[in-house]
Protein backbone atom coordinates (compact mmCIF):
# COMPACT_ATOMS: atom_id res chain seq x y z
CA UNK A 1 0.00 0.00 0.00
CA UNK A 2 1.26 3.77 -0.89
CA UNK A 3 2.28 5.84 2.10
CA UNK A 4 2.01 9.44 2.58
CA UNK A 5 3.07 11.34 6.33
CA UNK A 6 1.83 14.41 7.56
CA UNK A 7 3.90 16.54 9.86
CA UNK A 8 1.70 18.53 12.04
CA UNK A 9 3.59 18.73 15.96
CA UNK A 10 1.92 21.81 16.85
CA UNK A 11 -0.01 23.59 19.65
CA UNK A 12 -3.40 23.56 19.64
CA UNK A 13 -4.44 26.20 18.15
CA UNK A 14 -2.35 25.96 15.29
CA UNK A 15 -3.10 23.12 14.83
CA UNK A 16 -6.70 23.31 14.28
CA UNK A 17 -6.21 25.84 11.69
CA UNK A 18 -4.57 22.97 9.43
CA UNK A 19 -7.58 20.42 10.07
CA UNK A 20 -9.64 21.64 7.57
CA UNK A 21 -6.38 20.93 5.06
CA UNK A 22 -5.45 17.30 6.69
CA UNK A 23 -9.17 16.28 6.21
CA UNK A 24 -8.30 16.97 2.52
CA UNK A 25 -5.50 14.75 2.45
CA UNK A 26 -7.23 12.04 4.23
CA UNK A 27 -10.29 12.68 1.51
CA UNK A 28 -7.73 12.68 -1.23
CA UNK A 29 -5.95 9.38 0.03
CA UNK A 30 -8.57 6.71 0.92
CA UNK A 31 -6.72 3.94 -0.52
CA UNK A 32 -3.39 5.40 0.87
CA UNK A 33 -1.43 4.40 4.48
CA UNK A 34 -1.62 7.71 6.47
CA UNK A 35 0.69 8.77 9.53
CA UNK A 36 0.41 11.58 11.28
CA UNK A 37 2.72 12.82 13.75
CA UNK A 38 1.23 15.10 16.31
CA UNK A 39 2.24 17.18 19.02
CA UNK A 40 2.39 16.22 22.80
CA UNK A 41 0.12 19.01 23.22
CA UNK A 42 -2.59 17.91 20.51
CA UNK A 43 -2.30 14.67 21.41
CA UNK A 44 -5.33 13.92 23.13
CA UNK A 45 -7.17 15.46 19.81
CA UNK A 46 -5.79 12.06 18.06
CA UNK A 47 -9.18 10.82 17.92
CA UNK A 48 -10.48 12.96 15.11
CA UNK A 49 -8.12 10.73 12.81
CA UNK A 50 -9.78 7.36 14.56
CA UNK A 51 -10.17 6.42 10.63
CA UNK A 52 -8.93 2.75 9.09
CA UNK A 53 -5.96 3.93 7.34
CA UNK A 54 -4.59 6.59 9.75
CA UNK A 55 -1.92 5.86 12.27
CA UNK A 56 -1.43 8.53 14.50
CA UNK A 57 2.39 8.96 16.52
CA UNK A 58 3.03 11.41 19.39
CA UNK A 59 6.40 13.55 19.20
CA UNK A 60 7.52 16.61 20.91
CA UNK A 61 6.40 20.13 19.40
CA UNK A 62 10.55 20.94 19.87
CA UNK A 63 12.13 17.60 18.79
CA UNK A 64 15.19 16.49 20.27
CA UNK A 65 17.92 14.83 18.41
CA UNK A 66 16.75 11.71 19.06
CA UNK A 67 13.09 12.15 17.79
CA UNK A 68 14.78 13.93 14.66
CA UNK A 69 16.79 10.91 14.30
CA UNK A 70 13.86 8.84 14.23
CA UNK A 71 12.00 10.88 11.64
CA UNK A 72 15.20 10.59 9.05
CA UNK A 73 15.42 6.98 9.42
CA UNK A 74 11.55 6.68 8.93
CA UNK A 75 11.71 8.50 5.94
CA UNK A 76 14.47 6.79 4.55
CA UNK A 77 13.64 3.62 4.87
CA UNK A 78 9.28 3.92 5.01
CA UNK A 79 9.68 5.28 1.11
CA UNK A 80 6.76 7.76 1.46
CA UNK A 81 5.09 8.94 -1.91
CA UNK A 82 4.14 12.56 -0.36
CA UNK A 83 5.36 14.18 2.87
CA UNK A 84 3.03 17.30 4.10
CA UNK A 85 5.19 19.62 6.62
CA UNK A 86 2.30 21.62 8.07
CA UNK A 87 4.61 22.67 10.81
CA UNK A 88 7.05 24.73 9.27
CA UNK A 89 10.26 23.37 11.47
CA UNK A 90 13.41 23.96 10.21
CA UNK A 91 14.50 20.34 10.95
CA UNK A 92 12.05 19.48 8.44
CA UNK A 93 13.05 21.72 5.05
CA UNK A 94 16.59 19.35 5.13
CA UNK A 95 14.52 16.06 4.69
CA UNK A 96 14.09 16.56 0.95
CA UNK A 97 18.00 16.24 0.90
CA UNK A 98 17.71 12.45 1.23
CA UNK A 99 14.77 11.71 0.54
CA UNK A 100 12.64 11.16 -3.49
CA UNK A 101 9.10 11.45 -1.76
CA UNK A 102 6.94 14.50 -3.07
CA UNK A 103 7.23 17.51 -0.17
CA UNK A 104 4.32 20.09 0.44
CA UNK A 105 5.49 22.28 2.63
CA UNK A 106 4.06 25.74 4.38
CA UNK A 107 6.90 28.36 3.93
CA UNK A 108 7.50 31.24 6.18
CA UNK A 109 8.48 34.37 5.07
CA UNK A 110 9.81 37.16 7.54
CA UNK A 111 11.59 40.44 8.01
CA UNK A 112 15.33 38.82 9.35
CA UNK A 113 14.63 35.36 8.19
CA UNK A 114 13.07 32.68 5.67
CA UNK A 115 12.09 29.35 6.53
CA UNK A 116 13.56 27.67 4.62
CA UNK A 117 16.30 29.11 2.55
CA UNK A 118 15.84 29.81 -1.16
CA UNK A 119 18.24 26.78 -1.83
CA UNK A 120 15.86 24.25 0.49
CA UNK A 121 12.68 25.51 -1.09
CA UNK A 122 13.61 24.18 -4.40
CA UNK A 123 13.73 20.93 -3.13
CA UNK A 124 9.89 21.12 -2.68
CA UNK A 125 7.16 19.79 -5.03
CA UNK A 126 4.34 22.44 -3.67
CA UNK A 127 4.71 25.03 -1.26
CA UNK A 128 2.58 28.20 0.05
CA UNK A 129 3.92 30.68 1.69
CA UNK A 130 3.05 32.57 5.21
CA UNK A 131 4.38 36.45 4.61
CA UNK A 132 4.53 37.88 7.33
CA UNK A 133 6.34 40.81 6.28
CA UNK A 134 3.15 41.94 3.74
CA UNK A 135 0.74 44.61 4.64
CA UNK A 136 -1.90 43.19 2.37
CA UNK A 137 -5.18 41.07 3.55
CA UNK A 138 -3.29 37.76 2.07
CA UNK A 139 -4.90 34.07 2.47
CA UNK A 140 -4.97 32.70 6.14
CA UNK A 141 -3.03 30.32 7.56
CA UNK A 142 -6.04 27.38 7.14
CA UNK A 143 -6.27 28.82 3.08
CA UNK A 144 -2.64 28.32 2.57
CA UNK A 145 -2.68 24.88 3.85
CA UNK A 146 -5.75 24.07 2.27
CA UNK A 147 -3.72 25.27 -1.25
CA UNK A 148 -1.10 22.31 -0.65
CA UNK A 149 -3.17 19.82 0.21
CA UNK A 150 -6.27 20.24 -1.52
CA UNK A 151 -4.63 19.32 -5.37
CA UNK A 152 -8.01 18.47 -6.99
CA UNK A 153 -9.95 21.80 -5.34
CA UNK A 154 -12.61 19.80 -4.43
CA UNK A 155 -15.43 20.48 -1.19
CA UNK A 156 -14.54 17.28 0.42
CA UNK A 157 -16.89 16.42 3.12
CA UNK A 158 -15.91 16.15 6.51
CA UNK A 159 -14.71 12.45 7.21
CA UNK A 160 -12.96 13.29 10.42
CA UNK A 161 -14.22 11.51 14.00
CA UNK A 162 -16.20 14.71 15.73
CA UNK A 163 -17.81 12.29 18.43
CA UNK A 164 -14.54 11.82 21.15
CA UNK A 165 -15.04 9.51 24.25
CA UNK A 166 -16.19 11.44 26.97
CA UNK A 167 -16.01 11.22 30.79
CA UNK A 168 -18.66 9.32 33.06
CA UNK A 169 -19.08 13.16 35.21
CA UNK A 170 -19.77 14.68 32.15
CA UNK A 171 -22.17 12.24 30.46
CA UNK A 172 -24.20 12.16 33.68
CA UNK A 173 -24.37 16.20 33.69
CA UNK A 174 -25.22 16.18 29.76
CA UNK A 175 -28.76 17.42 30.33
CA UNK A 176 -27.89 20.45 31.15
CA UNK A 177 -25.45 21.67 28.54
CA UNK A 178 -29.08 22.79 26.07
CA UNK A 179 -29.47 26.25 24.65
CA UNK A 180 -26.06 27.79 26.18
CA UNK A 181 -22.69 30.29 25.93
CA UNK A 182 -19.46 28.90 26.59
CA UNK A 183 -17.65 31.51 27.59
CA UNK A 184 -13.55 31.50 28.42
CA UNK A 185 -11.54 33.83 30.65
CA UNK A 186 -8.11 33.99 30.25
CA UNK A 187 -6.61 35.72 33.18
CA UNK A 188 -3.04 37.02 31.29
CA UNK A 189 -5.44 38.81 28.54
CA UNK A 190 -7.78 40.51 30.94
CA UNK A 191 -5.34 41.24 33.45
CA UNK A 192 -3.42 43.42 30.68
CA UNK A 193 -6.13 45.16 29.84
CA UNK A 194 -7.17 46.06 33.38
CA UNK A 195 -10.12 43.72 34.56
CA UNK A 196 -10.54 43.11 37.81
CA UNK A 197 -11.67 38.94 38.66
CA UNK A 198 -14.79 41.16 40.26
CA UNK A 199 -15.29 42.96 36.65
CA UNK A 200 -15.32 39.65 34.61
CA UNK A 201 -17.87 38.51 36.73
CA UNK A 202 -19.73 41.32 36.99
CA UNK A 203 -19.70 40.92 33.01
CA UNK A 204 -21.11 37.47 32.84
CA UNK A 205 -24.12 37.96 35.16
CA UNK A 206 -24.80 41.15 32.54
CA UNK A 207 -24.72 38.22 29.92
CA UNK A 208 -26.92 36.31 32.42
CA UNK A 209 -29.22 38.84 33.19
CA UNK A 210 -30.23 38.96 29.44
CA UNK A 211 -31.47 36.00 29.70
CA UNK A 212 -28.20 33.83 28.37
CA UNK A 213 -27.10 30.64 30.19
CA UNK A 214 -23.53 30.19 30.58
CA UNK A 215 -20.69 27.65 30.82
CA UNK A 216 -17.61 29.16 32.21
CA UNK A 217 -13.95 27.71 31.51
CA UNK A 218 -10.67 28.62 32.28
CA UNK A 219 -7.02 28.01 32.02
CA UNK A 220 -6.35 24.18 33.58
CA UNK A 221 -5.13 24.57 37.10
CA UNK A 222 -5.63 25.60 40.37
CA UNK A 223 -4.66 29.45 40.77
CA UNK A 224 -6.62 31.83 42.63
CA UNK A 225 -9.27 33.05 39.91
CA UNK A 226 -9.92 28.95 40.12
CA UNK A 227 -11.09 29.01 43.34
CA UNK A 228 -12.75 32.40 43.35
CA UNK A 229 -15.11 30.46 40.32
CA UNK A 230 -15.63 28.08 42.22
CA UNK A 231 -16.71 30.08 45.37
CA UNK A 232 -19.32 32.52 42.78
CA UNK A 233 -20.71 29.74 40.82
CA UNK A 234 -22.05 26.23 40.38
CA UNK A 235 -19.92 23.52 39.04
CA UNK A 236 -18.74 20.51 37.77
CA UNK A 237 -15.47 19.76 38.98
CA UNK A 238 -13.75 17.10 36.73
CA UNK A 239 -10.41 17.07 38.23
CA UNK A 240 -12.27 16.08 41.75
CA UNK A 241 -15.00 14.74 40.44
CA UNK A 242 -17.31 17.09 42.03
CA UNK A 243 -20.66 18.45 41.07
CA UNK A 244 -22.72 21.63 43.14
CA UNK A 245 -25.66 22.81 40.99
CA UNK A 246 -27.72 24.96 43.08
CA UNK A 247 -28.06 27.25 40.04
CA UNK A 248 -28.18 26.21 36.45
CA UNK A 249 -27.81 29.95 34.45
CA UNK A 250 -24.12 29.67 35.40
CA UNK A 251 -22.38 26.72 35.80
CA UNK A 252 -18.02 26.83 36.02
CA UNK A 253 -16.40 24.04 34.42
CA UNK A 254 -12.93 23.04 36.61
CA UNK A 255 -10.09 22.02 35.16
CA UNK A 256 -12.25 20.12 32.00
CA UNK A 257 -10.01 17.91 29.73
CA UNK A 258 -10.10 18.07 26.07
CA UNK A 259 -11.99 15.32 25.21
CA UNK A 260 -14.94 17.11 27.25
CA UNK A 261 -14.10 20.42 26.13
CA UNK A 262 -14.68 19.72 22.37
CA UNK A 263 -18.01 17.91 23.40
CA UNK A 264 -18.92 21.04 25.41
CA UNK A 265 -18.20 23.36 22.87
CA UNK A 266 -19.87 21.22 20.25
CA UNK A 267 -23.04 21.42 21.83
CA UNK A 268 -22.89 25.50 22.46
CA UNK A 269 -24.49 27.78 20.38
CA UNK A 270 -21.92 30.13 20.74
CA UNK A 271 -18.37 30.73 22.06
CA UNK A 272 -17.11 33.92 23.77
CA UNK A 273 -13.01 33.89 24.40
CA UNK A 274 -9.85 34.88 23.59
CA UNK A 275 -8.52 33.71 20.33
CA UNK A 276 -6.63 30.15 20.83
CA UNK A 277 -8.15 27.05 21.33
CA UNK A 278 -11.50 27.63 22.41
CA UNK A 279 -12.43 30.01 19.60
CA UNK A 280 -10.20 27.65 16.68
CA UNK A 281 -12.22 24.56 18.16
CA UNK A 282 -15.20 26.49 17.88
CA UNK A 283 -14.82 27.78 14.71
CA UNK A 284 -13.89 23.94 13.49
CA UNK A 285 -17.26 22.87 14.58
CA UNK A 286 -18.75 25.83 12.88
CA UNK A 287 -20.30 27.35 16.23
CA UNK A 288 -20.73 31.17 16.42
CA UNK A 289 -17.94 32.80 17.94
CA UNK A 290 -17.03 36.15 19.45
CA UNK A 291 -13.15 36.33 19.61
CA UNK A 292 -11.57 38.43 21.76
CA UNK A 293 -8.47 39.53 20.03
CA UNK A 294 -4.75 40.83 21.39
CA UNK A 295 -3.80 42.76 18.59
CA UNK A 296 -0.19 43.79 20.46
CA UNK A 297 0.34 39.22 19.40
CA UNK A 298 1.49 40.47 15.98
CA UNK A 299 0.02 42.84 13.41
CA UNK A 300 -1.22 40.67 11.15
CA UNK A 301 -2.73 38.58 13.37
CA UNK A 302 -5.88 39.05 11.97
CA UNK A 303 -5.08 37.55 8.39
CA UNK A 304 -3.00 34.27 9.46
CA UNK A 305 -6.28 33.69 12.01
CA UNK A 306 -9.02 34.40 10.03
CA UNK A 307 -11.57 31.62 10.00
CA UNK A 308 -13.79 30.67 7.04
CA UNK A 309 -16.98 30.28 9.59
CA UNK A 310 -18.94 33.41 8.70
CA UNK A 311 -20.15 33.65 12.05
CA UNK A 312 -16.74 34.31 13.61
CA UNK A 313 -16.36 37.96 14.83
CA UNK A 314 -13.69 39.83 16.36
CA UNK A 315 -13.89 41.87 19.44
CA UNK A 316 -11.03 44.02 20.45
CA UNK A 317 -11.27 43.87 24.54
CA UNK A 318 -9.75 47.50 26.23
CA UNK A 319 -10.48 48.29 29.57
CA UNK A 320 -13.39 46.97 32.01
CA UNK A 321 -15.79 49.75 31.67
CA UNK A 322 -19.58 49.84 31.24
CA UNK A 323 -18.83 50.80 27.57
CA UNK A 324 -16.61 48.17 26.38
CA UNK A 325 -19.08 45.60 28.57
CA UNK A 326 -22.03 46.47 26.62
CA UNK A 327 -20.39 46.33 23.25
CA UNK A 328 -19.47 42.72 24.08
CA UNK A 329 -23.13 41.47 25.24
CA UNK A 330 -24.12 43.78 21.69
CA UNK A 331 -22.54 41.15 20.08
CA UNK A 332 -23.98 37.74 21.11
């Protein structure tokens, strides 16, 4: 059977932004022997390529010589037709050198640097390339990926496994995630911008008040905004393996792991949060989203991340007053 790798060791985020490209691959390849090698931070998302012909391998998102070992020999000696770099490592533009598979590669393109060199990117068969040094409204990250991968510029359908095993707490507590906001806080983000723990809040019962019920997340752990959450609102606590509803319009979700998270947000009808994962997930499983975006990240930002859901806005968040508050409830 024909072989074809995909290199995709990412973060989350990023890495959602190439699904939409891998499931075009996959569509592409049916009768092909698919491996994937993810990230040790996506790699509890390895069950949206729970497919016959996929094999899915865990390495690090910054190899170390002996993983980058492993990949040469693999290439060598596997004799790949096509090898996909979706994660443009510089590790990765050398492999061409000694190897006669096909490469599609994403290129990067910046003001001190080019990944790869002009001499490596010859060695590709197809390549797209990320500039971040242009000014202009170019193709996103997810368009330039879907350019490589996509040869036949077809609207495949989506074969990838949306339905991930969930846990027992959450199954039990299913009927109440109906007709609901999932809504993230990201303590660096607000903190820069000057909110207050007691403004968020004071923010979500607003979004209450209207008449919205709410599912609160926020950064894994246990720092202090954790336990304040837990102290305001009803929960499910996965981590403990707790649940304390006493009041179902807004219910904090501790420490939820991604398996759960993707269910959650799959059953939301929208998604309020800072642009990463919650708001790429979201805007993978076509949900409406309100993105709360650091422009001060890089500025064009706003190109490489913009989503082909058309109900995906972005909300620039400033300070905590009444003002900015009711622009962002003017948006749900």
């Amino acid at each position: 059977m024909k072989k074809i790798l995909i290199l995709k060791n990412d973060r989350v985020g990023d890495f959602f932004n190439s699904v939409k490209g891998i499931n075009s691959i996959l569509n592409e390849h049916k009768d092909f022997e698919i491996n994937i090698f993810l990230s040790n931070y996506s790699k509890d998302l390895s069950f949206l390529f729970d497919l016959k012909n996929v094999k899915v391998q865990i390495i690090d998102f910054n190899l170390n010589f002996k993983q980058k070992l492993y990949i040469t020999k693999k290439i060598i000696f596997e004799k790949y037709q096509k090898i996909y770099i979706l994660s443009p490592k510089n590790f990765y533009f050398y492999l061409p050198l000694i190897s006669n598979s096909k490469f599609y590669a994403i290129c990067v393109k910046e003001t001190n640097k080019n990944r790869p060199s002009n001499f490596l990117i010859k060695k590709l068969h197809s390549y797209a390339v990320n500039d971040r040094t242009s000014k202009k409204i170019d193709d996103s990250i997810e368009n330039l990926i879907e350019k490589i991968s996509n040869e036949k510029k077809i609207q495949y359908p989506n074969i990838l496994n949306n339905n991930p095993n969930i846990s027992n707490l959450l199954n039990d507590n299913l009927i109440y995630f109906k007709n609901f906001i999932h809504i993230h806080y990201k303590h660096v983000l607000f903190k820069k911008n000057g909110w207050e723990l007691n403004d968020f809040t004071d923010l979500i019962n607003k979004i209450s008040y209207k008449g919205y019920k709410i599912f609160l997340t926020s950064d894994y752990g246990n720092f202090e905004y954790n336990n304040f959450f837990l102290n305001q609102f009803s929960y499910i606590d996965f981590k403990n393996q707790q649940v304390d509803i006493d009041n179902n319009k807004i219910i904090y979700l501790h420490n939820i792991e991604i398996n759960d998270l993707f269910k959650v947000i799959s059953l939301s009808d929208q998604v309020l949060a800072p642009h990463g994962t919650m708001t790429v997930m979201a805007s993978y499983l076509k949900r409406k989203v309100i993105d709360i975006f650091d422009v001060t990240v890089r500025l064009n930002s706003f190109r490489e991340y913009r989503p082909s859901n058309n109900n995906y806005k972005f909300l620039i968040l400033k300070n905590s007053s009444d003002k900015i508050k009711n622009k962002i409830i003017n948006f749900l």
